[in-house]
N, C-alpha and C. Protein backbone atom coordinates (compact mmCIF):
# COMPACT_ATOMS: atom_id res chain seq x y z
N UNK A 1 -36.01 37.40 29.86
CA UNK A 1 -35.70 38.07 28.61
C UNK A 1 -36.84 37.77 27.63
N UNK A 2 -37.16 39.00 27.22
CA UNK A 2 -38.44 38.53 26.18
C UNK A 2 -37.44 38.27 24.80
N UNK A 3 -38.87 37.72 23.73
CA UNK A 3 -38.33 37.11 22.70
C UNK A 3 -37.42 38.17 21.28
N UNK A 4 -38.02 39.34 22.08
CA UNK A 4 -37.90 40.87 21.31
C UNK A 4 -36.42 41.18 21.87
N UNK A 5 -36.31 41.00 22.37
CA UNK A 5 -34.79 41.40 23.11
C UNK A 5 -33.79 40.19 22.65
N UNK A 6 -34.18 38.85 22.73
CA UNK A 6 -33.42 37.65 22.08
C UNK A 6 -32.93 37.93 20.89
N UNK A 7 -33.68 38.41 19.96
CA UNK A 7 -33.98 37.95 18.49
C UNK A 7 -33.26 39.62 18.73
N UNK A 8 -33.23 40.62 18.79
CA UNK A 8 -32.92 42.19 18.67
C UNK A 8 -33.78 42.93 17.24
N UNK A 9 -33.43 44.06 16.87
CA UNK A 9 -33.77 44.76 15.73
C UNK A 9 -33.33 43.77 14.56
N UNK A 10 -34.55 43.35 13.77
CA UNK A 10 -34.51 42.71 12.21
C UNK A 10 -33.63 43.79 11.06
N UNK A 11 -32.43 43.02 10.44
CA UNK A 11 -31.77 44.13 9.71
C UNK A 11 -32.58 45.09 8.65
N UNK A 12 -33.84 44.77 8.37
CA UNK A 12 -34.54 45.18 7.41
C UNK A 12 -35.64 46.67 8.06
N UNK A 13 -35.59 46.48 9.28
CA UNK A 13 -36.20 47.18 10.52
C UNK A 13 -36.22 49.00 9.89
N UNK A 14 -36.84 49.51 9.90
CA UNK A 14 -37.33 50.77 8.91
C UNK A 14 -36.78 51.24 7.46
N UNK A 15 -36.35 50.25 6.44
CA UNK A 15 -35.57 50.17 5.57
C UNK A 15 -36.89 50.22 4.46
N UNK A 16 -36.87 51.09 3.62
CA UNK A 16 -38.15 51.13 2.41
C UNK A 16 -37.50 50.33 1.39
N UNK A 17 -38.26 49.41 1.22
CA UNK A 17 -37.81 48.55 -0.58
C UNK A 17 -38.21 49.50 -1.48
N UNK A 18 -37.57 49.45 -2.59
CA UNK A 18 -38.43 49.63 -4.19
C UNK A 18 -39.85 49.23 -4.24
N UNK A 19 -40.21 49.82 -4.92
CA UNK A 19 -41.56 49.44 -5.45
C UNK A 19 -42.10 49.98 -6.49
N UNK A 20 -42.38 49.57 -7.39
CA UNK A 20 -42.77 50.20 -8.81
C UNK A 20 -44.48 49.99 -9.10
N UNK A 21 -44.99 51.01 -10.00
CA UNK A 21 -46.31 51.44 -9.75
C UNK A 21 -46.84 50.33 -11.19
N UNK A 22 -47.60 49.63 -11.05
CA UNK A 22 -48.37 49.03 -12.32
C UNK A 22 -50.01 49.58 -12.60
N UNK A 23 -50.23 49.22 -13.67
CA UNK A 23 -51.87 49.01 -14.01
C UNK A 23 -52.19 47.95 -13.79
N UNK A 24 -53.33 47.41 -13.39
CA UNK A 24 -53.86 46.34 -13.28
C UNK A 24 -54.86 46.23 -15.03
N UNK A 25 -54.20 45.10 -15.43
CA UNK A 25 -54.60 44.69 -16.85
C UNK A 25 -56.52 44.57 -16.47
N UNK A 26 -57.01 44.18 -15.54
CA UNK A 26 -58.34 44.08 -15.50
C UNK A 26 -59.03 45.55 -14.96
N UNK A 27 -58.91 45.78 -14.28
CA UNK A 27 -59.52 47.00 -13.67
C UNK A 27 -58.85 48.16 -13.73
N UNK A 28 -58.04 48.24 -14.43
CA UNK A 28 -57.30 49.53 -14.88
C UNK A 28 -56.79 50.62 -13.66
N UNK A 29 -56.66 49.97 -12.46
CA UNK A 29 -56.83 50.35 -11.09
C UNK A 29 -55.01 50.13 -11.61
N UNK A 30 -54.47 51.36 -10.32
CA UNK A 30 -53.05 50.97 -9.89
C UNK A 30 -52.67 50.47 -8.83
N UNK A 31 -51.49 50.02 -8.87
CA UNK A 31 -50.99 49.08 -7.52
C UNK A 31 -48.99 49.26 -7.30
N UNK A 32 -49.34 49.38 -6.03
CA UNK A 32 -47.64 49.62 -5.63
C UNK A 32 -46.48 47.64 -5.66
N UNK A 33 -46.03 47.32 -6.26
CA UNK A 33 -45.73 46.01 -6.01
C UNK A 33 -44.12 46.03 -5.65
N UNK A 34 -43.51 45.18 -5.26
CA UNK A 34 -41.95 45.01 -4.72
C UNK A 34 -41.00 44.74 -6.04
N UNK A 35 -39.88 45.27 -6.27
CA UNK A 35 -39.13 45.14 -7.45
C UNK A 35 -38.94 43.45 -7.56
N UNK A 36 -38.50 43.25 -6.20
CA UNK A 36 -38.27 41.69 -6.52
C UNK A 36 -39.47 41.20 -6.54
N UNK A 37 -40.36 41.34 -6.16
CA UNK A 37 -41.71 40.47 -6.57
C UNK A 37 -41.87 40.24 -8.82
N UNK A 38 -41.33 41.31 -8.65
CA UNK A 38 -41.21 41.38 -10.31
C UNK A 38 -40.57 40.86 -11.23
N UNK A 39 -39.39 40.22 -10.08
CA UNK A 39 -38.30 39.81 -10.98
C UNK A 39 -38.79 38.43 -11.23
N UNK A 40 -39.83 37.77 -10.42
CA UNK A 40 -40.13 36.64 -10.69
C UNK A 40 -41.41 36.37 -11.01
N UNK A 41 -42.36 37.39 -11.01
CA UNK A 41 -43.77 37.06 -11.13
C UNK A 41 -44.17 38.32 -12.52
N UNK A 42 -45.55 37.88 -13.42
CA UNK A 42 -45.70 39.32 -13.90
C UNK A 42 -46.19 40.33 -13.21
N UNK A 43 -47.16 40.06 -12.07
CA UNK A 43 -48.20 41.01 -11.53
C UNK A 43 -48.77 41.67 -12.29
N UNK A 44 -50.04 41.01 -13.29
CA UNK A 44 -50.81 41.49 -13.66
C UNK A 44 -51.77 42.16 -13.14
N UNK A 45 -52.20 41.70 -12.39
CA UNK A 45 -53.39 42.16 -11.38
C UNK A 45 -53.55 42.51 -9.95
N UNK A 46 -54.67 43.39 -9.95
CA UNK A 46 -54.37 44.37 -8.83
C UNK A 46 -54.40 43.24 -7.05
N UNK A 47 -55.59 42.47 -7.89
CA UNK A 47 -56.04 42.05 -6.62
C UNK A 47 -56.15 40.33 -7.20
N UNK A 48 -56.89 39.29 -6.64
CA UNK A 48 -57.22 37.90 -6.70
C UNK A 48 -58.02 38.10 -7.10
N UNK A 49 -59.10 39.05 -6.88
CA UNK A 49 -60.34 39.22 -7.57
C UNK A 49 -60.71 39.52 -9.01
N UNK A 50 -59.67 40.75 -8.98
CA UNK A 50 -59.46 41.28 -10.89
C UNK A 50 -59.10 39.89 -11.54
N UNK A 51 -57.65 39.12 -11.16
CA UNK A 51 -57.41 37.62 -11.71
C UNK A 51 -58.11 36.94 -11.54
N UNK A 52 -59.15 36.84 -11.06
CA UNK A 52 -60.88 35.92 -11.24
C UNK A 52 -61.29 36.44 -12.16
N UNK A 53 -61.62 37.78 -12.05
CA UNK A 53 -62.28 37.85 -13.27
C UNK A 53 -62.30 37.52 -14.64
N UNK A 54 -60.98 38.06 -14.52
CA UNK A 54 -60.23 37.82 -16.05
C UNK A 54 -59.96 36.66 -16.58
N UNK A 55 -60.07 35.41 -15.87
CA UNK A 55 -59.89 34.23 -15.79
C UNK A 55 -61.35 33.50 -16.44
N UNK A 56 -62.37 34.18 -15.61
CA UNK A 56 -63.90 33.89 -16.06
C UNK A 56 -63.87 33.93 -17.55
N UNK A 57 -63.19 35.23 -17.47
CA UNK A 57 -63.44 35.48 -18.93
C UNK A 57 -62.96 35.47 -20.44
N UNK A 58 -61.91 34.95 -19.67
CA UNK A 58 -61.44 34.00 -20.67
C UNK A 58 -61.54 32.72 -20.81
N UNK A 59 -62.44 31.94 -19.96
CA UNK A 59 -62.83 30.44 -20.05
C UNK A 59 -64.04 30.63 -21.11
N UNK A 60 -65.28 32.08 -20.73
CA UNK A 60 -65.59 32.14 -21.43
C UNK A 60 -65.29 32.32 -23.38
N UNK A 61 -64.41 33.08 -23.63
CA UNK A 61 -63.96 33.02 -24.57
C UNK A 61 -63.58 31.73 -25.41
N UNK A 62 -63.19 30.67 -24.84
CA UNK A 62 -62.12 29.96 -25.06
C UNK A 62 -63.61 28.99 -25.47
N UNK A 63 -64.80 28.75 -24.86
CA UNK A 63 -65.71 28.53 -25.11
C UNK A 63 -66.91 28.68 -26.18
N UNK A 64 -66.56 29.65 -26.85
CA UNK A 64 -67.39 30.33 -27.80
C UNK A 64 -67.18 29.43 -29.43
N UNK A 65 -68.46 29.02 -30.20
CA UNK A 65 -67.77 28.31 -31.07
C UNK A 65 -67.16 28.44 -31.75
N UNK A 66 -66.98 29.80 -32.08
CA UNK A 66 -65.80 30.21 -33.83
C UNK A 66 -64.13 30.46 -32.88
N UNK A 67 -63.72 29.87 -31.67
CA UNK A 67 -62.59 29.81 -31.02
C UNK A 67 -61.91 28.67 -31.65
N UNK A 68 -60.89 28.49 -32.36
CA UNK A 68 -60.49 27.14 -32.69
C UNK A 68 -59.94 26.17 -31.75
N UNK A 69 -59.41 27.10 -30.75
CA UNK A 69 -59.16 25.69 -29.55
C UNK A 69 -60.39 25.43 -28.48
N UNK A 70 -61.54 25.70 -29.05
CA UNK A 70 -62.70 25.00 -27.99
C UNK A 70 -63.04 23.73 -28.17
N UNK A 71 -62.47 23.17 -29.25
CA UNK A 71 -62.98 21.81 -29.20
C UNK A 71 -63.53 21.25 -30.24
N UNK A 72 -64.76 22.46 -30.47
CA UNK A 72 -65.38 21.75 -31.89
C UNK A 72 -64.88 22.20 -33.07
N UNK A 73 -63.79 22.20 -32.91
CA UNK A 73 -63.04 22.93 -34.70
C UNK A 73 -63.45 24.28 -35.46
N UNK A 74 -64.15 25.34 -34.31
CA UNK A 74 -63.88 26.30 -35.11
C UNK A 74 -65.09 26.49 -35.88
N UNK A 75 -66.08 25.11 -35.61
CA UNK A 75 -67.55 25.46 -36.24
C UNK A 75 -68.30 26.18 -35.42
């Protein structure tokens, strides 16, 4: 007996979830994501890559001297 025949058809087995369409806050690109993925995450971004980016660039920011939380007060 194979393991496919043990285990039989998964109840989920040609069943389409929800999925709702977002923008990706960085690349303005769209993306299909899972309702429940939503219920617990924001899904900002399209990909790991767009959330790199955006990440870069806001370290940059956060860096700049007239930022008041960089450190040097905003001078």
């Amino acid at each position: 007996m194979s393991a496919d025949e043990f285990l039989g058809t998964p109840s989920y087995a040609g069943e389409e979830f929800p999925r709702t369409e977002r923008e990706c806050e960085q690349c303005g690109g769209t993306f299909l994501i899972l309702d429940s993925t939503l219920q617990s995450q924001p899904c900002r971004f399209c990909s790991q890559d767009c959330l790199y980016e955006w990440m870069s660039e806001q370290l940059s920011v956060r860096d700049r001297p007239e930022n008041p939380y960089s450190g040097n007060g905003g001078q």
